[in-house]
Each structure stands twice: as C-alpha cells, then as structure tokens.
Protein backbone atom coordinates (compact mmCIF):
# COMPACT_ATOMS: atom_id res chain seq x y z
CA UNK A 1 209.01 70.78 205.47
CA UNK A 2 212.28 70.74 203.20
CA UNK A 3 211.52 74.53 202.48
CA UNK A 4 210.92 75.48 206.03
CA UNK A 5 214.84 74.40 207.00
CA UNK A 6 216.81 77.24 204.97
CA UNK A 7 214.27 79.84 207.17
CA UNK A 8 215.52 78.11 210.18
CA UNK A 9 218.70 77.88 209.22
CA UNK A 10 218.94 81.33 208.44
CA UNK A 11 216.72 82.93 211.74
CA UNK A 12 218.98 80.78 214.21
CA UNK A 13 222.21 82.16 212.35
CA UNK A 14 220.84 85.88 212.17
CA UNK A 15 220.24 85.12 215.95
CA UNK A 16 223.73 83.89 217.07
CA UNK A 17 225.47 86.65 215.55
CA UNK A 18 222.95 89.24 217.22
CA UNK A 19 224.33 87.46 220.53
CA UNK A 20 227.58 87.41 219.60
CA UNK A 21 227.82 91.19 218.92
CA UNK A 22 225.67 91.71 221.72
CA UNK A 23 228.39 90.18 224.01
CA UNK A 24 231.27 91.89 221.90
CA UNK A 25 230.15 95.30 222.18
CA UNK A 26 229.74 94.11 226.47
CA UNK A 27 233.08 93.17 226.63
CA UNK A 28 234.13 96.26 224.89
CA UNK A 29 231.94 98.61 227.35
CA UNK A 30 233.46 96.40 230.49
CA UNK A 31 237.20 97.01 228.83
CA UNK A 32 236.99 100.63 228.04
CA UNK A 33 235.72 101.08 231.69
CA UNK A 34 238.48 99.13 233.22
CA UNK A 35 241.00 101.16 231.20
CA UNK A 36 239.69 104.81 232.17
CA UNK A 37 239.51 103.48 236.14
CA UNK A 38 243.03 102.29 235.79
CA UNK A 39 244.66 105.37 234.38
C-alpha cells in the first residue's frame, strides 16, 4: 500500500494543475474577448 501513495500523490497533482491551466487559459479566452468588445 506504502508504494501505491507516491502514484496517487503524483496522478492527483498532475490532475490539479491540468485544472488549473484549464481554467487559466478560460480566463485568458474570457479576457482577451472582453478587451477586443471594449475597444
């Protein structure tokens, strides 16, 4: 079992920075739109 927590460890990191780029790159998208509308 002691082996099996690194893999965790590592899949549920690999996974929260997947979402957090995931909701960078959406907040870019939303910005970039705002800023062509606006000018």
């Amino acid at each position: 079992m002691a082996a099996a927590c690194p893999a965790i460890y590592a899949l549920s990191l690999s996974s929260l920075s997947f979402l957090l780029l995931s909701t960078i790159s959406q907040l870019a998208s939303d910005f970039s739109q705002f800023i062509s509308k606006n000018l």
